[in-house]
N, C-alpha and C. Protein backbone atom coordinates (compact mmCIF):
# COMPACT_ATOMS: atom_id res chain seq x y z
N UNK A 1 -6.96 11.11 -31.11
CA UNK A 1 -7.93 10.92 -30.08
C UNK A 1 -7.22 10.86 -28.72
N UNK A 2 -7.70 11.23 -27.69
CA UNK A 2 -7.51 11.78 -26.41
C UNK A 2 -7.49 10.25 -25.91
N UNK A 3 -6.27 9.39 -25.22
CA UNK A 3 -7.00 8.41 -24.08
C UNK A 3 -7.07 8.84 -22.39
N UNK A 4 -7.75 8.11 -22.30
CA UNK A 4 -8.49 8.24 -20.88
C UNK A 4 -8.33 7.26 -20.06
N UNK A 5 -7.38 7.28 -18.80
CA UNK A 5 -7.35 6.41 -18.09
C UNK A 5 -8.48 5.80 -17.27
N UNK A 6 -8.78 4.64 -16.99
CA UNK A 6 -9.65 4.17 -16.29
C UNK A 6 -9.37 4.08 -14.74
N UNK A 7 -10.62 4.54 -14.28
CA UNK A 7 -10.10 4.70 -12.79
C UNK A 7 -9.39 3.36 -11.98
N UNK A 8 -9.52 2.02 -12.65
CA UNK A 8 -9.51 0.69 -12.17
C UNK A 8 -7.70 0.44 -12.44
N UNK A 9 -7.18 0.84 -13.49
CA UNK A 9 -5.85 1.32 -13.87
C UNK A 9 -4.92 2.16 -13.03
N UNK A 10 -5.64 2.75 -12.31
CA UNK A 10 -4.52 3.73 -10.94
C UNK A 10 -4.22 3.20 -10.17
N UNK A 11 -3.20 3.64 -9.59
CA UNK A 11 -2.73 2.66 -8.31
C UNK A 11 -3.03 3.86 -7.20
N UNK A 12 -3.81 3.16 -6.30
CA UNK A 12 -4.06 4.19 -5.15
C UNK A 12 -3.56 4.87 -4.16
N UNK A 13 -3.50 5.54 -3.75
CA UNK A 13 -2.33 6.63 -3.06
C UNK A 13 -2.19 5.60 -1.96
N UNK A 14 -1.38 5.51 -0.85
CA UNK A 14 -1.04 4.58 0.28
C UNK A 14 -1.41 5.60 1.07
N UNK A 15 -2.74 4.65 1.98
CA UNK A 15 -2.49 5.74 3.22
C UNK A 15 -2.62 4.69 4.13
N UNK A 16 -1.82 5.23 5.19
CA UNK A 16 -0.79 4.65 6.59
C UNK A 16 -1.48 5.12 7.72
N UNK A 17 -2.20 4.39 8.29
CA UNK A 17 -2.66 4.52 9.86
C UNK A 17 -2.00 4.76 10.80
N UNK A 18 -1.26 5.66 11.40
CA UNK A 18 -0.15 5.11 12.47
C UNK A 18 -0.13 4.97 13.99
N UNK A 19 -1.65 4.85 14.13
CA UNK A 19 -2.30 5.02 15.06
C UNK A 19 -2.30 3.59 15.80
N UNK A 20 -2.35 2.37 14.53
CA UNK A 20 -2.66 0.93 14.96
C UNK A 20 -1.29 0.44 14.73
N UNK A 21 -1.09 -1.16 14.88
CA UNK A 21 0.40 -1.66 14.90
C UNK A 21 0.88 -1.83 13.64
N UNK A 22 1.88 -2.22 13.27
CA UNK A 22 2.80 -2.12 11.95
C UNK A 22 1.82 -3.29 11.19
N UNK A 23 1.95 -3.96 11.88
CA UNK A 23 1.13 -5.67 11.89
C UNK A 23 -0.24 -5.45 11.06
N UNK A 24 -0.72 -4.33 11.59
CA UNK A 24 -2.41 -4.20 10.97
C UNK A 24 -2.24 -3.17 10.18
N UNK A 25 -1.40 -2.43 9.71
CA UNK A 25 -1.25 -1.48 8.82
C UNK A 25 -0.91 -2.32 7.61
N UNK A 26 0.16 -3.36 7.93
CA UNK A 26 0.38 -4.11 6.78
C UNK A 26 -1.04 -5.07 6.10
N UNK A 27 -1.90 -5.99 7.34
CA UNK A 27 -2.70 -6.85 6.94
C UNK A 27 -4.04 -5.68 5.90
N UNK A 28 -4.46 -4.71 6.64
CA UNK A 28 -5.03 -3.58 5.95
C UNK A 28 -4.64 -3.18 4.26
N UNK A 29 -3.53 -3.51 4.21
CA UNK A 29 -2.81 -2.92 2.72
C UNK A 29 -2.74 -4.45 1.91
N UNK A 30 -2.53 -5.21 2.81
CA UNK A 30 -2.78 -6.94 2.14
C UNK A 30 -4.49 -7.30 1.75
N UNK A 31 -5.07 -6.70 2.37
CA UNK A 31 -6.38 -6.90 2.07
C UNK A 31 -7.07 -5.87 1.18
N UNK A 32 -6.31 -4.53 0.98
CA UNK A 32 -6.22 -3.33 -0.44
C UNK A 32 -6.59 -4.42 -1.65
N UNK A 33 -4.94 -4.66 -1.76
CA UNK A 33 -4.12 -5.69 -2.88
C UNK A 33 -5.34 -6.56 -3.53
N UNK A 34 -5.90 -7.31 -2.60
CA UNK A 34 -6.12 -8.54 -2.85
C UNK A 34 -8.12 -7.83 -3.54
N UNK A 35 -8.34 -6.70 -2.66
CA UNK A 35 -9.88 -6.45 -3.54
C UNK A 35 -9.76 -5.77 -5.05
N UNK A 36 -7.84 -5.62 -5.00
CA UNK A 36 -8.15 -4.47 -6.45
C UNK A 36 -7.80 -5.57 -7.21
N UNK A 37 -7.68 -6.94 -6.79
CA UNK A 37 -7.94 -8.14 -7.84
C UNK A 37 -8.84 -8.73 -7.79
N UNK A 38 -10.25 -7.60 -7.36
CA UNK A 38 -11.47 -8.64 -7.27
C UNK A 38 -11.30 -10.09 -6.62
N UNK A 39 -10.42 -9.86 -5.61
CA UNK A 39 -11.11 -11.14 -4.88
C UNK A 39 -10.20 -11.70 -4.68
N UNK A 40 -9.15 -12.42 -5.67
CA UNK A 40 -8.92 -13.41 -6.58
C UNK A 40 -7.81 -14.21 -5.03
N UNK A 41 -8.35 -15.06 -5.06
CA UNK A 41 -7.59 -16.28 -4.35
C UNK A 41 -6.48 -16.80 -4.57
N UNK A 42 -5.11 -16.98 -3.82
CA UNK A 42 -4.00 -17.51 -4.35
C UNK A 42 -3.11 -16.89 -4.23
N UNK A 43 -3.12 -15.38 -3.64
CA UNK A 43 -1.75 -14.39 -4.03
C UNK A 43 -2.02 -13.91 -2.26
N UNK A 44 -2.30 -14.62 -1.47
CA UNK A 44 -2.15 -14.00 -0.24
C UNK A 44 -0.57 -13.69 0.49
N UNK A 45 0.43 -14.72 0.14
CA UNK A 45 1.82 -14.03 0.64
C UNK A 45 2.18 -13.13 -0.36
N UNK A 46 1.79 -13.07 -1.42
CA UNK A 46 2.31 -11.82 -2.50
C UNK A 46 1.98 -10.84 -2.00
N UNK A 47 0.75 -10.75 -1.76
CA UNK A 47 0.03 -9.53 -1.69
C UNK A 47 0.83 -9.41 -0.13
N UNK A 48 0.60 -10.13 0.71
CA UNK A 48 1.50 -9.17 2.55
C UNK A 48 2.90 -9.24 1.78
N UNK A 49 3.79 -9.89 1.03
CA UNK A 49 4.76 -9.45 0.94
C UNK A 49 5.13 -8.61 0.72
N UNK A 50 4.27 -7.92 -0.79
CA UNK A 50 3.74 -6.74 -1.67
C UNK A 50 3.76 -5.17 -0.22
N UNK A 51 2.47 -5.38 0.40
CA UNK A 51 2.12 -5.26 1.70
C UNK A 51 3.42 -4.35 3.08
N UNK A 52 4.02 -5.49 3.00
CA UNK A 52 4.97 -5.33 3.80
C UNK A 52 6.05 -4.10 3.18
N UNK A 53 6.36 -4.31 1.81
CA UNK A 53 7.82 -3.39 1.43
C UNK A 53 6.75 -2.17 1.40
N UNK A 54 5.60 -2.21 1.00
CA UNK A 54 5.14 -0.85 0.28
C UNK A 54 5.14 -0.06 1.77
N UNK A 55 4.63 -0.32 3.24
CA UNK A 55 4.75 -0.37 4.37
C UNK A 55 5.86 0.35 5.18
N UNK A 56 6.63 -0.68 4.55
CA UNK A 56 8.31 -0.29 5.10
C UNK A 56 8.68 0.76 4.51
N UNK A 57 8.28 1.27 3.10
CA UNK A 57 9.19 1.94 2.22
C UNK A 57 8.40 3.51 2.48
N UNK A 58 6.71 3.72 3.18
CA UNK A 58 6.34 4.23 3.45
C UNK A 58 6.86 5.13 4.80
N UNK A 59 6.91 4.41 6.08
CA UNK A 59 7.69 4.82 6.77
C UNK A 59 8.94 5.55 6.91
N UNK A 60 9.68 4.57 6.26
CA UNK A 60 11.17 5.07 5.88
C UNK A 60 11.38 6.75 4.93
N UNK A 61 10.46 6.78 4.46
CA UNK A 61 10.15 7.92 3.67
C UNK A 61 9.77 9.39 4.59
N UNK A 62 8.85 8.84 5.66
CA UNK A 62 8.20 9.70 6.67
C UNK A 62 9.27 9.89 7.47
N UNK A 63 10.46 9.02 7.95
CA UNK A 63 11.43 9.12 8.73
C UNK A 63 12.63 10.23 8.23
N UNK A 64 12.35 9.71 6.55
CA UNK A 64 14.02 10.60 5.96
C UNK A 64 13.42 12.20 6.35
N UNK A 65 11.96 12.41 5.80
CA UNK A 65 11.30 13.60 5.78
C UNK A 65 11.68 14.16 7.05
N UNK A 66 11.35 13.64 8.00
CA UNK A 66 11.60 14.70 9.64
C UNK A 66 12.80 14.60 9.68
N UNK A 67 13.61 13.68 9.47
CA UNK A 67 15.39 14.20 9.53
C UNK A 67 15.51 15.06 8.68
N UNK A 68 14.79 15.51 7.83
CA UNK A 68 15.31 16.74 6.86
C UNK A 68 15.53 18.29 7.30
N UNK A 69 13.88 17.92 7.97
CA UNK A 69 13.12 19.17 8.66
C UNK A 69 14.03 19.61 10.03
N UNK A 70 14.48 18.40 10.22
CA UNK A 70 14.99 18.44 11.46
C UNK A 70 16.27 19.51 11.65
């Protein structure tokens, strides 16, 4: 039998505003975190910590990319 992932099981692509400050790109991705746990109260520095690297590691990625191109 075939399994089938559930859509609630994916982790969602990161997308990066870069329009607004680092600050609200991160609180934006802290507040992702925290609805794909339904809610759940208690993990607010996890989740901006969470937040923060996924953030950083995003950028840094966009940065290596144009030095490539470059």
């Amino acid at each position: 039998m075939k399994k089938t992932r559930k859509l609630e099981d994916s982790t969602p692509i990161l997308v990066v505003d870069e329009n607004v400050s680092l600050e609200e790109q991160i609180a934006r991705r802290a507040n992702e975190l925290w609805q794909q746990r339904n809610c759940e109260h208690g993990y607010d520095q996890t989740d901006w910590l969470r937040a923060e690297r996924e953030i950083a590691e995003w950028h840094q990625k966009r940065l290596q990319a144009e030095t490539l191109r470059s």
